[in-house]
Protein backbone atom coordinates (compact mmCIF):
# COMPACT_ATOMS: atom_id res chain seq x y z
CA UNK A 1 60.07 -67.14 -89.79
CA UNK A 2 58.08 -69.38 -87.46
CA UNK A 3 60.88 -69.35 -85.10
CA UNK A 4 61.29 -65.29 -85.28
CA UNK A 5 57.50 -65.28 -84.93
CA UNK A 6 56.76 -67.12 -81.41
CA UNK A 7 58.29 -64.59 -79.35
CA UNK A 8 56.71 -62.05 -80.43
CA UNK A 9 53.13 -63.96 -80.37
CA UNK A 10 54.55 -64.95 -77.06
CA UNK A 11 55.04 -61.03 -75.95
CA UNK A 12 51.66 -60.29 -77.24
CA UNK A 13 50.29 -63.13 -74.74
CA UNK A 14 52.16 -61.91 -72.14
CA UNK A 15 51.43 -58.25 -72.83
CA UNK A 16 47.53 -59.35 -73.11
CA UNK A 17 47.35 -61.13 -69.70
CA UNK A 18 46.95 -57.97 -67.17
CA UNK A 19 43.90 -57.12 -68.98
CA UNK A 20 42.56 -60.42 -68.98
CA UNK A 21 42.97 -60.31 -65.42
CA UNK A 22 41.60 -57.51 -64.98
CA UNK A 23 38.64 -58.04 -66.86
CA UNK A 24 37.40 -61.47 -64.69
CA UNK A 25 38.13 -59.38 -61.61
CA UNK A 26 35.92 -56.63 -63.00
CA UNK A 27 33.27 -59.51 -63.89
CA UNK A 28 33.93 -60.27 -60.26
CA UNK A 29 32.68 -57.35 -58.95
CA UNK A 30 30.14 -56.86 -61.78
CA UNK A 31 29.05 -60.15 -60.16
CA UNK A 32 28.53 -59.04 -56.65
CA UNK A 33 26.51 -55.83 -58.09
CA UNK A 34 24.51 -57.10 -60.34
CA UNK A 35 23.28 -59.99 -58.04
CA UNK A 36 22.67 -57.51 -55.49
CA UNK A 37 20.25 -55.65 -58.01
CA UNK A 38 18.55 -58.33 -59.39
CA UNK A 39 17.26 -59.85 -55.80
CA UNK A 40 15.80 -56.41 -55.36
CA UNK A 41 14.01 -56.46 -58.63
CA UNK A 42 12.72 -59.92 -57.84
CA UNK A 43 11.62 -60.06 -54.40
CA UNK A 44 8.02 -59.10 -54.47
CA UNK A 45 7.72 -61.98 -56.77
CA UNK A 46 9.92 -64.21 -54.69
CA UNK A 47 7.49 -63.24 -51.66
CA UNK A 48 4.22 -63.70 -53.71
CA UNK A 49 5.75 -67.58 -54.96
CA UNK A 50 6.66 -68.66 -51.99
CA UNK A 51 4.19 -66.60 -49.46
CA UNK A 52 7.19 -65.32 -47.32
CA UNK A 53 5.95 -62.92 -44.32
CA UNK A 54 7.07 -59.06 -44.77
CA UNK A 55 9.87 -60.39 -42.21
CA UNK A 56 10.84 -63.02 -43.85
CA UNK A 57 11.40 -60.90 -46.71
CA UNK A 58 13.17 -58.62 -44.90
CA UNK A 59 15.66 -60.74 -43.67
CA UNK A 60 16.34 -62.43 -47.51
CA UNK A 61 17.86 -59.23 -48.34
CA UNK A 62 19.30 -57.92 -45.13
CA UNK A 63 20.91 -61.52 -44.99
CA UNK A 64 23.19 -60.81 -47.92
CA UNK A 65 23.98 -57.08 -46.08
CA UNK A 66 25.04 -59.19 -42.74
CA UNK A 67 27.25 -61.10 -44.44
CA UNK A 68 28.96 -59.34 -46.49
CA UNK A 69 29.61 -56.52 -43.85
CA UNK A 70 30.22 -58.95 -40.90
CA UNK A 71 33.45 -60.89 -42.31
CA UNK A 72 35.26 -58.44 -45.05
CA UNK A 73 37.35 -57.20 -42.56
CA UNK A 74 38.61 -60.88 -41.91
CA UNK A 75 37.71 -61.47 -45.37
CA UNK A 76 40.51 -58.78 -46.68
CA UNK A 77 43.26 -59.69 -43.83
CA UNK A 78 42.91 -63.48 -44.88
CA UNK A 79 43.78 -62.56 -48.60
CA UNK A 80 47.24 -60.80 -47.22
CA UNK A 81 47.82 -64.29 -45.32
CA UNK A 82 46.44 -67.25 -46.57
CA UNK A 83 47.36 -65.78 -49.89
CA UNK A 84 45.07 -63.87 -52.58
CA UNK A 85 44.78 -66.95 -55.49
CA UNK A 86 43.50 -69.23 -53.19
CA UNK A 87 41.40 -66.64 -51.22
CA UNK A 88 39.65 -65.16 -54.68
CA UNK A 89 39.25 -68.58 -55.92
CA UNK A 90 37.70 -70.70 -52.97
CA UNK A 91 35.00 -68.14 -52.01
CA UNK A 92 33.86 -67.32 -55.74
CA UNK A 93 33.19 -71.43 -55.56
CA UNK A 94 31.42 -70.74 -52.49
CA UNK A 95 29.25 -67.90 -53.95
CA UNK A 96 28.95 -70.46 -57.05
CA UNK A 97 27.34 -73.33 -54.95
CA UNK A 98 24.66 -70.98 -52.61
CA UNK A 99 23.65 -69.33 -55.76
CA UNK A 100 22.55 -72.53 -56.55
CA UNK A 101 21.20 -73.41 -53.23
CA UNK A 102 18.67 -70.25 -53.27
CA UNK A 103 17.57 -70.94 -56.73
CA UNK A 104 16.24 -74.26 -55.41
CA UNK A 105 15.00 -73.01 -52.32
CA UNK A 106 11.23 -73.82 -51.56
CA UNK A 107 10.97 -71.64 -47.99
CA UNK A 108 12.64 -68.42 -47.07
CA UNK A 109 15.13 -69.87 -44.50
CA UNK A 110 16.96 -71.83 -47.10
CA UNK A 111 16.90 -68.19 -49.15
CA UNK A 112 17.81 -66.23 -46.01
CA UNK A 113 20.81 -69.03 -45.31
CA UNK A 114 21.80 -68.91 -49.36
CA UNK A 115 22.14 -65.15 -49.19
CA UNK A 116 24.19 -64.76 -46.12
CA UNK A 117 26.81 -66.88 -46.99
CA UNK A 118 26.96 -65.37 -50.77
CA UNK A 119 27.83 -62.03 -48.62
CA UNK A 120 30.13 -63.87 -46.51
CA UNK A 121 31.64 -64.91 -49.74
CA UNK A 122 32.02 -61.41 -51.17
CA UNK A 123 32.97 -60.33 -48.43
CA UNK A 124 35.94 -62.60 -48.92
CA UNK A 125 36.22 -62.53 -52.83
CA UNK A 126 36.22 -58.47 -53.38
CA UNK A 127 38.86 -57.31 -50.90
CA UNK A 128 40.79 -60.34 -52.64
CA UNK A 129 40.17 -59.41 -55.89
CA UNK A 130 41.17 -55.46 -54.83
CA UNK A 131 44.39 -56.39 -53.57
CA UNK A 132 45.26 -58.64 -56.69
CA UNK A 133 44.79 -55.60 -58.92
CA UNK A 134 46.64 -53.29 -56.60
CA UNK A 135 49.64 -55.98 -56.32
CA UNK A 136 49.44 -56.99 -59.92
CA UNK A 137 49.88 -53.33 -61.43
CA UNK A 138 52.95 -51.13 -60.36
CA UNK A 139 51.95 -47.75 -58.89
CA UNK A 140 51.25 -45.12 -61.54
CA UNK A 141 48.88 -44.21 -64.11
CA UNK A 142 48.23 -48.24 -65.31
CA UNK A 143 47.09 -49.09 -61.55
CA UNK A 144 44.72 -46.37 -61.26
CA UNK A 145 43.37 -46.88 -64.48
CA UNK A 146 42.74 -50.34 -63.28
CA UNK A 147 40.97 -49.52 -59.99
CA UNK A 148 39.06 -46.93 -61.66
CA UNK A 149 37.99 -49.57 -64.07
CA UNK A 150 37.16 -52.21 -61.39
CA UNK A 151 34.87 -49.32 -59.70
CA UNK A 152 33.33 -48.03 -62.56
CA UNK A 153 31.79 -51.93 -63.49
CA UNK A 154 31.33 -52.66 -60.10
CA UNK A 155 28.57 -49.33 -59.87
CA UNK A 156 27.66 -50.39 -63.61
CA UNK A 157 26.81 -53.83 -62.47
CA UNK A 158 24.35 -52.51 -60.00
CA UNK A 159 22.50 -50.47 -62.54
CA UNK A 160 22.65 -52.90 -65.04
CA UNK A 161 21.16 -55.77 -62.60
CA UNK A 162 18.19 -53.97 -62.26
CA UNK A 163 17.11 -54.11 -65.69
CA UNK A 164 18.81 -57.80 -66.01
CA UNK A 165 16.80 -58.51 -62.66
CA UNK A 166 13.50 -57.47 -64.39
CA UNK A 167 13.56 -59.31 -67.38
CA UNK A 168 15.20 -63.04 -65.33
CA UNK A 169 12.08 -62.55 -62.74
CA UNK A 170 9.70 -62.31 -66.09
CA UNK A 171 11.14 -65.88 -66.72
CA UNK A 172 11.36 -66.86 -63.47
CA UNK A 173 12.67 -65.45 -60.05
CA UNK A 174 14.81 -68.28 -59.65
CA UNK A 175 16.86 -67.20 -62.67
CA UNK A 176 18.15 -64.56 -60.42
CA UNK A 177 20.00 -66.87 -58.80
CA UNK A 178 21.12 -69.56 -61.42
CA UNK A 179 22.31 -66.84 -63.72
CA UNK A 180 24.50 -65.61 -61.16
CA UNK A 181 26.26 -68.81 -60.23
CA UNK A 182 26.36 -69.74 -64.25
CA UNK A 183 29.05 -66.61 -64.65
CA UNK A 184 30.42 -67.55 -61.45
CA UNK A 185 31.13 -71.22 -62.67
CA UNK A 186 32.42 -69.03 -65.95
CA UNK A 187 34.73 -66.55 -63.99
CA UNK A 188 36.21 -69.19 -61.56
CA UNK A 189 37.35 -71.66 -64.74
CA UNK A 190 39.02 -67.90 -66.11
CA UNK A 191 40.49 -67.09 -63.58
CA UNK A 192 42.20 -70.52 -62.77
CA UNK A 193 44.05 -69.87 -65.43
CA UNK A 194 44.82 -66.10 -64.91
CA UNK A 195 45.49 -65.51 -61.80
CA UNK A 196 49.64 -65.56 -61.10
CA UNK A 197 51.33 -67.90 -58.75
CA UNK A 198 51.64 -67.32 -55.37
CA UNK A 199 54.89 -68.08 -53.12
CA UNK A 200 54.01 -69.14 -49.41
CA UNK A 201 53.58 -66.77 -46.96
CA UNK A 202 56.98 -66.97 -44.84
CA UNK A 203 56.64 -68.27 -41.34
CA UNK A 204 56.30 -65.10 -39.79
CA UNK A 205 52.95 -64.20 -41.66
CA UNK A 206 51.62 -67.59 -41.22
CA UNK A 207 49.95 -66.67 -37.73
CA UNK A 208 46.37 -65.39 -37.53
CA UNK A 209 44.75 -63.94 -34.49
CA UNK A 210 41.88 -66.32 -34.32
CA UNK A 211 40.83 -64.21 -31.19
CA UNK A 212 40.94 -61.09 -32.58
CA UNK A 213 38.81 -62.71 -35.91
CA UNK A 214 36.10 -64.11 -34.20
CA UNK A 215 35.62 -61.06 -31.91
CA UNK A 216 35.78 -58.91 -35.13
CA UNK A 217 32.93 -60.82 -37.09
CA UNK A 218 30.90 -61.19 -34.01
CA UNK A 219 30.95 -56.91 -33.72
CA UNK A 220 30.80 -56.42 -37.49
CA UNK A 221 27.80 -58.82 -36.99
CA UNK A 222 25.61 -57.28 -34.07
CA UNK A 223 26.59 -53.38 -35.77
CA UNK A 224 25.41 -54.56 -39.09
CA UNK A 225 22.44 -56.41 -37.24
CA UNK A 226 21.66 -53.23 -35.19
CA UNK A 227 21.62 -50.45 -38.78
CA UNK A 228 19.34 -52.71 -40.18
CA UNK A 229 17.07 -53.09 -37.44
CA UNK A 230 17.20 -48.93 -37.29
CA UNK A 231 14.17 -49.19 -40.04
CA UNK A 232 11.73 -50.56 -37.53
CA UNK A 233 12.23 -47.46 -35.98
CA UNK A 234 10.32 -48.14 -32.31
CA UNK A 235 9.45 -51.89 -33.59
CA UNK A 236 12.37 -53.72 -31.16
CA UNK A 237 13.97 -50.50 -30.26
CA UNK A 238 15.56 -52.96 -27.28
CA UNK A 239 16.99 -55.47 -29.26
CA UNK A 240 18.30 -52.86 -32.08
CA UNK A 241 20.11 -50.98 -29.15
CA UNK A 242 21.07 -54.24 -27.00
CA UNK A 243 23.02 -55.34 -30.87
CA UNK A 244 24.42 -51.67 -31.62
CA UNK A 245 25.76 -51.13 -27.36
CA UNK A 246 26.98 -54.80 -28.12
CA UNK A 247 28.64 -54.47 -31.66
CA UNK A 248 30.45 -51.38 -29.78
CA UNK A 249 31.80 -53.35 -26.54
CA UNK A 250 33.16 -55.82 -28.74
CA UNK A 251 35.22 -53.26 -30.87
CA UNK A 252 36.57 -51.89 -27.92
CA UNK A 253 37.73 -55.29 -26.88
CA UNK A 254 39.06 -55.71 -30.54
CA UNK A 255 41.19 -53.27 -29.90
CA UNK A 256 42.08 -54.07 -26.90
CA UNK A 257 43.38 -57.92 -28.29
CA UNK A 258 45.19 -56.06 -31.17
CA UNK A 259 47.50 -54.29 -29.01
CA UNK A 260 48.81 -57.44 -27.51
CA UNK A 261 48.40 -59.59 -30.28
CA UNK A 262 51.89 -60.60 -31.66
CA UNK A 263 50.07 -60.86 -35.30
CA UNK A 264 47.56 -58.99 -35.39
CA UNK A 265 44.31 -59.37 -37.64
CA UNK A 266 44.52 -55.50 -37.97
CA UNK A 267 47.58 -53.83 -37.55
CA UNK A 268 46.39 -50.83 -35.15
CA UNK A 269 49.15 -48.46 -37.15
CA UNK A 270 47.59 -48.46 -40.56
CA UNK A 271 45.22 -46.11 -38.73
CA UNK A 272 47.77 -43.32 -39.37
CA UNK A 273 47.35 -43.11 -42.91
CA UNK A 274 45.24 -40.08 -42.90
CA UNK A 275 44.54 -40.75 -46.47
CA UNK A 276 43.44 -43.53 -45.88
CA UNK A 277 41.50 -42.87 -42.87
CA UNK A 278 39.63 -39.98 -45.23
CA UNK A 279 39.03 -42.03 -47.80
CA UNK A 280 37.15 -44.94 -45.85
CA UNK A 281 34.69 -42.27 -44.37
CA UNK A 282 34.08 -40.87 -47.44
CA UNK A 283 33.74 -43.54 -49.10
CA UNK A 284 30.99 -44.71 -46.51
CA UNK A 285 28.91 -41.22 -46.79
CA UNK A 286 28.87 -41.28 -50.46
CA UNK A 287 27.84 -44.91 -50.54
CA UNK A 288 25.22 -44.42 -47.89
CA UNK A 289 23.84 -41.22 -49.71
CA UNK A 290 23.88 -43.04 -53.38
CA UNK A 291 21.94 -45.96 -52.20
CA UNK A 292 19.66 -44.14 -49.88
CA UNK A 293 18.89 -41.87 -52.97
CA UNK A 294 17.89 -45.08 -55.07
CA UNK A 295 15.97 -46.22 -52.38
CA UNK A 296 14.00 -44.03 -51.96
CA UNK A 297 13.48 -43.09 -55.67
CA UNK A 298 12.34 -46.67 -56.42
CA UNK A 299 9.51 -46.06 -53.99
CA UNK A 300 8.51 -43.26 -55.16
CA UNK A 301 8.04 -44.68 -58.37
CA UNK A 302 6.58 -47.92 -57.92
CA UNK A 303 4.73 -46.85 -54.79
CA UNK A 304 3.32 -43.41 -55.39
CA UNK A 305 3.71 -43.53 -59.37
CA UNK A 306 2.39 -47.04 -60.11
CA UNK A 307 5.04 -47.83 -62.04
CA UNK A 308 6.77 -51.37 -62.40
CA UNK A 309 9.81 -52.89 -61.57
CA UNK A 310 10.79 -52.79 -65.22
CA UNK A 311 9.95 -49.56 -65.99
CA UNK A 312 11.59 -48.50 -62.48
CA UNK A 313 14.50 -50.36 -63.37
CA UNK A 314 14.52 -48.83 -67.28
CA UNK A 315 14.15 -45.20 -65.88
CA UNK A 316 16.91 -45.67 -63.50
CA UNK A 317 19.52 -47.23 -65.60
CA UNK A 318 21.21 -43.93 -66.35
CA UNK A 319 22.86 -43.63 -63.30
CA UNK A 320 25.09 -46.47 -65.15
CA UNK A 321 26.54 -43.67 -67.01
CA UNK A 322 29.39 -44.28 -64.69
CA UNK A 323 30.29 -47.90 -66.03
CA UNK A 324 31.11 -45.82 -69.22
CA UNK A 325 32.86 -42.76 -67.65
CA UNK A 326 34.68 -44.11 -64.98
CA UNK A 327 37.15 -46.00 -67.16
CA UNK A 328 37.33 -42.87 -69.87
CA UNK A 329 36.80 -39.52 -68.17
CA UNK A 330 37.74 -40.22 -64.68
CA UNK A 331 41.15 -40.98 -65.39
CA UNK A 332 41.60 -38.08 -67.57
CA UNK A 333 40.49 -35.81 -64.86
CA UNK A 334 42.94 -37.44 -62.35
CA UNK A 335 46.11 -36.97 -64.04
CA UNK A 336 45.08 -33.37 -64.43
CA UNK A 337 43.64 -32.30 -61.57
CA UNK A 338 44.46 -35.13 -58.81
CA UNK A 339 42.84 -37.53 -56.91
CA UNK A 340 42.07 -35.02 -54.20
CA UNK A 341 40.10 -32.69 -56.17
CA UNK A 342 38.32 -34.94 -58.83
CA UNK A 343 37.18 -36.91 -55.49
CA UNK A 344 35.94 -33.36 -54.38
CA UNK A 345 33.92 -32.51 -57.33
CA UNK A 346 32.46 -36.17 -57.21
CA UNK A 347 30.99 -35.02 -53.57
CA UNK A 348 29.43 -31.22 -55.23
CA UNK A 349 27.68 -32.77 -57.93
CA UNK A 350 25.81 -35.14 -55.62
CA UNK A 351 24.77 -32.50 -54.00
CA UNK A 352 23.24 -31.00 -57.54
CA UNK A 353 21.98 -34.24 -57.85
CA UNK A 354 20.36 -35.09 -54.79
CA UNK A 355 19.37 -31.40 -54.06
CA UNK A 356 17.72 -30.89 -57.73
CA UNK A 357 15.10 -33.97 -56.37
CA UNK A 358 13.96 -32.74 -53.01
CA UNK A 359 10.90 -30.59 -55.03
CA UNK A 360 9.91 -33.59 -56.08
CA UNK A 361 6.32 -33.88 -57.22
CA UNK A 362 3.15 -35.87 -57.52
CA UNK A 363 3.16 -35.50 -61.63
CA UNK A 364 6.94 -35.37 -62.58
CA UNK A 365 7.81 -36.02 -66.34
CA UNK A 366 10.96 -38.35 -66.72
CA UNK A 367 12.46 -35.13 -68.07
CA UNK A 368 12.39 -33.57 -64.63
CA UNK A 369 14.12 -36.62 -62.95
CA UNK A 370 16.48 -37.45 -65.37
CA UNK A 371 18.88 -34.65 -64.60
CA UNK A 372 19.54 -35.39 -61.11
CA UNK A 373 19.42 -39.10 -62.20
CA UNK A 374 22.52 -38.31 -64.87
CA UNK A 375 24.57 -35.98 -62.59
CA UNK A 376 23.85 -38.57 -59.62
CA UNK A 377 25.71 -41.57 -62.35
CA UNK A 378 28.83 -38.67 -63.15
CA UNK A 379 29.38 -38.24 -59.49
CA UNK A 380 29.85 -41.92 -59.10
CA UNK A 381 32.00 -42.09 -61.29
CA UNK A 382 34.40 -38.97 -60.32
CA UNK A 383 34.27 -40.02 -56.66
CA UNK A 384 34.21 -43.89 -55.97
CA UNK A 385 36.94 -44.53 -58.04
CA UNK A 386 39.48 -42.36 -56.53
CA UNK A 387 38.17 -42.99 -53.09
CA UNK A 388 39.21 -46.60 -54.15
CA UNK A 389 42.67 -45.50 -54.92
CA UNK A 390 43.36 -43.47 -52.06
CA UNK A 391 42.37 -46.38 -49.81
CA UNK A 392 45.01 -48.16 -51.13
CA UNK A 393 47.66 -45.74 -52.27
CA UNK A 394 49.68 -45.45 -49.36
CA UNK A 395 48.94 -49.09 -48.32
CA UNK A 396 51.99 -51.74 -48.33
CA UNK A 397 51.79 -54.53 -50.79
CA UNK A 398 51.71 -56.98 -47.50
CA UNK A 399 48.30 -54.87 -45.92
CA UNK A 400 46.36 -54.35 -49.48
CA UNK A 401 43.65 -57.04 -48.60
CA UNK A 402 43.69 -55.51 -45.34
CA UNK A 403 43.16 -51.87 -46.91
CA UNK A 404 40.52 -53.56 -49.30
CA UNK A 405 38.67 -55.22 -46.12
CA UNK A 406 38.63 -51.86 -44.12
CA UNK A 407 37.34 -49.80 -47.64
CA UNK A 408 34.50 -52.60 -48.05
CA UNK A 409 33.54 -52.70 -44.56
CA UNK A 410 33.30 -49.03 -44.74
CA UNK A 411 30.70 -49.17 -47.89
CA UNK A 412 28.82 -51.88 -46.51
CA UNK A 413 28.34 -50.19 -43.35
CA UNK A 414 27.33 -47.02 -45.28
CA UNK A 415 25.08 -48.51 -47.51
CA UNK A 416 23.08 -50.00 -44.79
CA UNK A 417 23.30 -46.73 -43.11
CA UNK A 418 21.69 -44.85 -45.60
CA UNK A 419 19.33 -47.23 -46.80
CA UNK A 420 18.08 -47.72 -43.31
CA UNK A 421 18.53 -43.81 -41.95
CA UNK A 422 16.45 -42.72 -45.29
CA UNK A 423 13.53 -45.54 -44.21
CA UNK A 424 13.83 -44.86 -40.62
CA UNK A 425 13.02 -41.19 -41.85
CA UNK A 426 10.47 -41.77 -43.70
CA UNK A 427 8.27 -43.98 -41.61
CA UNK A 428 8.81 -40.63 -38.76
CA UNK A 429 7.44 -38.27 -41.49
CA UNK A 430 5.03 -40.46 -42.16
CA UNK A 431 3.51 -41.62 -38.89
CA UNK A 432 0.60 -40.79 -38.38
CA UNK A 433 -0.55 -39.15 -41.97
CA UNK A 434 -3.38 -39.97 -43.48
CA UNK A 435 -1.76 -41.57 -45.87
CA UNK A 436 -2.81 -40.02 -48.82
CA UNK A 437 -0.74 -39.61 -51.99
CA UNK A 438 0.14 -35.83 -50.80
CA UNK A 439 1.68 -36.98 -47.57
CA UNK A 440 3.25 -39.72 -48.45
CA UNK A 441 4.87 -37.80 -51.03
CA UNK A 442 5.58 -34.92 -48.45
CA UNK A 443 7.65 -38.60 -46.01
CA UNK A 444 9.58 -39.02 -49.08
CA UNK A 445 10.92 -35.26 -49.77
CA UNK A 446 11.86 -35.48 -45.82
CA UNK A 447 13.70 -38.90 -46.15
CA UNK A 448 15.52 -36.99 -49.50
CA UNK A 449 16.92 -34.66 -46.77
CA UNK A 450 19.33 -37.76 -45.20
CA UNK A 451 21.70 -38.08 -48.55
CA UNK A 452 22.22 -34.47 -49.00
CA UNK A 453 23.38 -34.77 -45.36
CA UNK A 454 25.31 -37.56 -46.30
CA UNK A 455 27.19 -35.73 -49.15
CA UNK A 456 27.83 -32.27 -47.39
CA UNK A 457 29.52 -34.00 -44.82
CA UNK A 458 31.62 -36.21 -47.14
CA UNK A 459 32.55 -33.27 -49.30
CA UNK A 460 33.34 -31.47 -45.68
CA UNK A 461 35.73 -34.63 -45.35
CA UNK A 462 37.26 -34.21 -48.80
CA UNK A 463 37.85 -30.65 -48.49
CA UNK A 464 39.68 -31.19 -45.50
CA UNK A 465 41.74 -33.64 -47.14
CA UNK A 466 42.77 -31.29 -49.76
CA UNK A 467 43.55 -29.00 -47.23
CA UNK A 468 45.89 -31.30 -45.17
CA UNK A 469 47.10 -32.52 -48.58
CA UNK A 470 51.13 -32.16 -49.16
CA UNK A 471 52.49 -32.14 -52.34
CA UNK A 472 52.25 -35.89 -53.42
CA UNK A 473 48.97 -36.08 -52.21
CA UNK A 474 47.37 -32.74 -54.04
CA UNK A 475 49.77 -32.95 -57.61
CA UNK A 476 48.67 -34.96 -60.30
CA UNK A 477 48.41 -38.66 -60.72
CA UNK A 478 51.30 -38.30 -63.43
CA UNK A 479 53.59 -36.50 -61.18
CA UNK A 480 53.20 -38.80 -58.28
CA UNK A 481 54.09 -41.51 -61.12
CA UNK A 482 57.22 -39.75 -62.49
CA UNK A 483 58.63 -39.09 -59.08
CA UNK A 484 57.81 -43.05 -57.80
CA UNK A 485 59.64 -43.85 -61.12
CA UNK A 486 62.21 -41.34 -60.01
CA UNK A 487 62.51 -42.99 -56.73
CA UNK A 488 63.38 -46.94 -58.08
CA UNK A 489 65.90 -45.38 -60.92
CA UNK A 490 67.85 -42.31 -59.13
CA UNK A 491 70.13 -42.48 -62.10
């Protein structure tokens, strides 16, 4: 009996092991979310401890932004190279040891230095952690499952950190950063363990356009550099368009080295894939629009409302509901209706959401936020997940960390865009108010305007996809899955 029994303990291991992978690359990007919330949550505190200017300050969290949106292009292409294992595990040891490094930190340039290489190590850890799910699962129902999993945590993780973040800074602020690298130090000794065996890449894939990588950081860099400067509105205006006209010369000369590169960093071709193509950009607006939208909510509470971070924080934790539906309903909806059109319906119920919060007013119960709050959480969860998919669907296996770099970049870019467009906004509507309670809550209903924006022109994206959409592209997950089946097995 013991010797009839092993196998099938053995098969149960083995059967077991994708979803132990999947769930340290989940905590993975649960990781990079939640840390990202939690430094919001605590930087008032941080600034008050340590008596950091208001640029200082600044710079702490656009450090992390500059990062992480500078290298993920390189980040994802280096994953497809050097290989994915030793990608995934080097840079979450990296985001491990300048966790630590800012929670010791006694003046903000060791905190702004600790926070842009954590980005620069997401930057390198996510796209590799993408591309092991998307290479680890065969195409079908189980992969998207997986992504829409890895998306749904990844959005939970942000929510979640900003109630996490609130209780850590009543502690301490510098809890914010040791309880980061504590489940770092947990996921890396996981994943050691869990992550499958690479081969080498063969001689041919060994080359990397060093050119072609250090001209693509240095424009990721000065574009990142220039969006965030965009809040200081006239404040620098030369500088912020010096870094933007900069950031743009330099892409042009990326492309430039990619056509003659003999391997390039970014093969000019995967441009093609309209799907993908759609997919980036919308993923981008709807990022942009989401985080705008929390943005600007948190100041309306904590600013205008007196509320505090906690409370903030407690009342905005709903729009977590994703974490729960993105793993349940979302893939429901996709083998019915497609990726196409739950990605669709993702972009109209922002719109509710957002739109439902533009009356805003001075007095409003919880009640009266808390539906575009809940709808705003859903539409995370229908869209982000199958934007994720359809970044990667069409991708080869050998240009899925490339896919993942290109879909980060685009959300990083997007999220700074909307954070910084809704600010920039604001500050217009408010210059030269008064500044009493009724204008400044008249700046904020304008600066609401820039996510709806945001989200009718993403949905005007997705509907076009749906209209350019041929047969494998609008059916349903399933079908797409029997036919690929289909395709491997003609008999």
């Amino acid at each position: 009996m013991t010797t009839a029994g092993a196998p099938a303990r053995e098969d149960r291991r083995e059967s077991g092991r994708p979803w132990a992978l999947l769930l340290v690359l989940c905590g993975t990007i649960f990781l990079e979310g939640s840390d990202v919330a939690m430094l919001a949550v605590a930087v008032p505190t941080i600034r008050a401890d340590l008596g950091l200017t208001t640029g200082t300050t600044a710079w702490v969290m656009s450090g992390y932004v500059l990062g992480y949106a500078g290298f993920t292009l390189l980040g994802g292409r280096t994953a497809d190279l050097r290989g994915r294992r030793r990608t995934f595990l080097t840079w979450l040891g990296v985001f491990l040891v300048f966790s630590v490094l800012g929670g010791f930190a006694t003046d903000g340039w060791t905190l702004i230095l600790a926070r842009f290489v954590t980005g620069v190590a997401a930057a390198f850890m996510t796209p590799a952690a993408l591309s092991i799910i998307t290479t680890s699962y065969p195409a079908g129902p189980g992969r998207d499952k997986a992504l829409l999993v890895f998306a749904g945590v990844g959005a939970g993780g942000f929510s979640l950190g900003l109630v996490i973040g609130g209780l850590l800074t009543e502690l301490g602020w510098r809890w914010v950063f040791f309880a980061p690298a504590f489940f770092a130090g947990a996921l890396l000794l996981a994943a050691t363990g869990l992550l499958p065996a690479e081969a080498r890449p063969e001689p041919a894939q060994r080359g990397y356009d060093l050119a072609g990588a250090a001209v693509a950081a240095t424009a990721m860099l000065l574009l990142a550099f220039g969006i965030v400067r965009l809040e200081h509105r006239g404040e620098g205006i030369g500088l912020t368009l010096g870094a933007l006209a900069a950031g743009l010369a330099l892409v042009v000369t990326f492309i430039a080295i990619e056509r003659r590169a003999t391997a390039p960093l970014v093969r000019l071709g995967i441009f093609r894939k309209a799907a993908m193509v759609r997919a980036d950009v919308g993923a981008a607006l709807f990022l942009g629009a989401f985080f705008g939208f929390q943005f600007i909510v948190t100041l309306y509470l904590q600013e205008l409302r007196g509320w505090s971070s906690l409370q903030t924080a407690i009342a905005l934790i709903v729009m977590g509901c994703d974490a729960v539906l993105a793993p349940t309903l979302t893939p429901r909806l996709v083998r019915r209706y497609g990726n196409g059109r739950v990605i669709f319906g993702g972009f109209l119920l922002a719109i509710v959401a957002y739109g439902l919060f533009l009356p805003v007013g001075m007095d409003w119960p919880y009640a009266a936020m808390f539906p575009s709050l809940v709808i705003a959480g859903t539409a995370f969860a229908l869209a982000y997940g199958p934007l994720t998919i359809a970044a990667t669907d069409s991708v080869a296996e050998e240009e899925q960390g490339l896919a993942g770099g290109l879909l980060y970049t685009c959300t990083q870019f997007g999220s700074a865009v909307g954070i910084s467009a809704v600010t920039a906004v604001y500050g217009i509507a408010a210059a030269g108010a008064d500044g009493s309670p009724g204008t400044v809550l008249d700046a904020y209903r304008t600066a609401l305007v820039v996510p709806v924006v945001m989200v009718l022109l993403g949905a005007a994206v997705s509907a076009w996809g749906l209209r350019a959409a041929g047969p494998a592209d609008g059916a349903p997950a399933e079908s797409a899955a029997v036919r690929a089946a289909a395709g491997k097995n003609p008999a």
